[in-house]
Protein backbone atom coordinates (compact mmCIF):
# COMPACT_ATOMS: atom_id res chain seq x y z
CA UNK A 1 16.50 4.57 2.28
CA UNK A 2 17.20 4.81 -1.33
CA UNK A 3 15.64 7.26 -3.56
CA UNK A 4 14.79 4.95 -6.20
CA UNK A 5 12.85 2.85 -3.33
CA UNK A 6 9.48 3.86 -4.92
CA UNK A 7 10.68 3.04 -8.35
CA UNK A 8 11.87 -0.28 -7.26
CA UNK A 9 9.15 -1.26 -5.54
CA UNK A 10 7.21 -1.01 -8.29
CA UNK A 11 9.32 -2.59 -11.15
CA UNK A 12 9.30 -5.56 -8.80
CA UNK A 13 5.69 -5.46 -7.96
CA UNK A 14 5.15 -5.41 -11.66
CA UNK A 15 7.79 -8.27 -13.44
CA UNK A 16 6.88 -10.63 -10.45
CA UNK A 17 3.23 -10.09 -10.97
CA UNK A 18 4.09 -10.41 -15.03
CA UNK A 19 5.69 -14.07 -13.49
CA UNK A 20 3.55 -15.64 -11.33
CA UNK A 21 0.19 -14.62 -13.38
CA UNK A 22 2.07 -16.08 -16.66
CA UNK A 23 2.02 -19.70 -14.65
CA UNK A 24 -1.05 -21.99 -15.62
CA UNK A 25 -2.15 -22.14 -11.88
CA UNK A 26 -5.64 -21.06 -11.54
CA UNK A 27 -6.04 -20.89 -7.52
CA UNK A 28 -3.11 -17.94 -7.81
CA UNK A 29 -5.16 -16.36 -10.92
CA UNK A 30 -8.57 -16.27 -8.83
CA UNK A 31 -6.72 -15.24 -6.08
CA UNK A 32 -5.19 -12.44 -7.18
CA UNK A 33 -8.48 -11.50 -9.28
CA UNK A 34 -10.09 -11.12 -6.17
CA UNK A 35 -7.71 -9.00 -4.42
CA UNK A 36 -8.31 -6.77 -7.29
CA UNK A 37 -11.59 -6.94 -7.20
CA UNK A 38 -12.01 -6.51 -3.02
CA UNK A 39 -10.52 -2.84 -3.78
CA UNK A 40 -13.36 -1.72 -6.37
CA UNK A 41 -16.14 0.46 -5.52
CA UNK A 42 -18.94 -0.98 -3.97
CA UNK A 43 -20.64 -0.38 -0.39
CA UNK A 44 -17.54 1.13 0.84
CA UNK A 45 -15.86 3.27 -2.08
CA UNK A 46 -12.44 2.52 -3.28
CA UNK A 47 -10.60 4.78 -1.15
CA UNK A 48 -11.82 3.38 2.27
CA UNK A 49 -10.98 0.41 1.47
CA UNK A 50 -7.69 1.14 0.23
CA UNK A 51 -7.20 2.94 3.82
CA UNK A 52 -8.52 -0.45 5.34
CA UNK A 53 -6.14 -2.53 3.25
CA UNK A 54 -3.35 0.23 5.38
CA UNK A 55 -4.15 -0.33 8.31
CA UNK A 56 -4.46 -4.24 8.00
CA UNK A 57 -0.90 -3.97 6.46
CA UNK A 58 0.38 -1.88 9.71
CA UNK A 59 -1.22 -4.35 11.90
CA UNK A 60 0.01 -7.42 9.99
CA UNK A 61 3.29 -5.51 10.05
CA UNK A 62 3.80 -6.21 5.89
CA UNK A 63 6.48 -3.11 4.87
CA UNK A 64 5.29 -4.15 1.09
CA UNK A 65 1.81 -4.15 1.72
CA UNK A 66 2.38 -0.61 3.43
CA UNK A 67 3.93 0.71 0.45
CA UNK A 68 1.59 -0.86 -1.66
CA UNK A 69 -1.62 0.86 0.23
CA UNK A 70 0.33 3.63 0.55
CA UNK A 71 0.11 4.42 -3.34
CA UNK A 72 -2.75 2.91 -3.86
CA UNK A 73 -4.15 5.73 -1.15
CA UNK A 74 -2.58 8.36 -2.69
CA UNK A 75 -3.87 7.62 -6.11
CA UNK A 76 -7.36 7.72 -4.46
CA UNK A 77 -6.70 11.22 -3.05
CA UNK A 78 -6.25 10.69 0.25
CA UNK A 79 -4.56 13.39 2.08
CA UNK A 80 -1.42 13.35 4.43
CA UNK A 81 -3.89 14.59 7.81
CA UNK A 82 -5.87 11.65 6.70
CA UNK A 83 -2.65 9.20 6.24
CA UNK A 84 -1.65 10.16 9.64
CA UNK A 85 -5.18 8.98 11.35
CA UNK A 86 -5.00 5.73 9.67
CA UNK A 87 -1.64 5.36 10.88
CA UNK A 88 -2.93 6.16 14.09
CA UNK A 89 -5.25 3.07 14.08
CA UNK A 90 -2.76 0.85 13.07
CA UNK A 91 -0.61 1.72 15.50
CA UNK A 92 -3.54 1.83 18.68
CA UNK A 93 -4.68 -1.93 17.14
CA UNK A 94 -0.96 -3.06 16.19
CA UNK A 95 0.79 -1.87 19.49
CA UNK A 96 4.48 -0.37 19.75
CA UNK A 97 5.73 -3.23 17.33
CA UNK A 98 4.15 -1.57 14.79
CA UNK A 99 6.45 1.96 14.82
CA UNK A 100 9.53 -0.01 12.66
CA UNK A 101 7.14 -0.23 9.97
CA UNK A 102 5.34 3.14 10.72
CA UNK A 103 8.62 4.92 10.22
CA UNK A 104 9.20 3.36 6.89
CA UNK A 105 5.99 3.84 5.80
CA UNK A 106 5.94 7.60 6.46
CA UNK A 107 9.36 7.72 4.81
CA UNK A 108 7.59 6.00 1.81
CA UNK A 109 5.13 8.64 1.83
CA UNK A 110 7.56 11.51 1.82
CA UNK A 111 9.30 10.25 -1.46
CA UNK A 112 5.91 9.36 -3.04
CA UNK A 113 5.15 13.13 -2.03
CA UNK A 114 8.36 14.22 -2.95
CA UNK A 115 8.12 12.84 -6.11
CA UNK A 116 5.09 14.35 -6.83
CA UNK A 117 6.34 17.81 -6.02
CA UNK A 118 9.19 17.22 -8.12
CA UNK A 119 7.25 16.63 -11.36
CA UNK A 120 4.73 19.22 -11.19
């Protein structure tokens, strides 16, 4: 997988985002308002639900809602033993169909991790 994969993903994320929100459609505006909002603190703090949002994403088998929790988790601190046991629950609720996307989410990890190293 490409290097720039992280990169990508994110320009993407970011100009289609840029897109949709600039249409005049307020379901898809509330919508993705409250997907932002679902991930603040609250009861549950940020980072467990970010971890949740993972493991839904393994489960639902969605490689760019992987990524996507996958950074989001990182930015919230959470550490590569704990990565693995969330991947670990995905996997036990998900089943063996789930591993495709395991193994490119762990290989998104390692260049988000990577990265990081690289730029310290």
């Amino acid at each position: 997988m490409s290097g720039d994969r992280i990169n990508e993903f994110g320009e993407f994320r970011r100009r289609m985002n840029e897109r949709i929100l600039s249409q005049d459609n307020q379901v898809v505006r509330r919508f993705f308002a409250l997907d932002t909002q679902t991930y603040k603190d609250g009861a549950l703090p940020g980072k467990t639900k970010e971890m949740l949002g993972l493991v839904a994403s393994l489960v639902l088998r969605c490689d760019d809602c992987i990524s996507y929790h996958i950074a989001e988790c990182r930015n919230a601190g959470v550490t590569r033993d704990e990565f693995f046991e969330i991947f670990s629950v995905g996997l036990v609720v998900g089943g063996s169909i789930v591993i495709p996307h395991l193994r490119r989410g762990v290989d998104f990890l390692d260049q988000l991790e990577a990265g990081e190293s690289s730029s310290a």
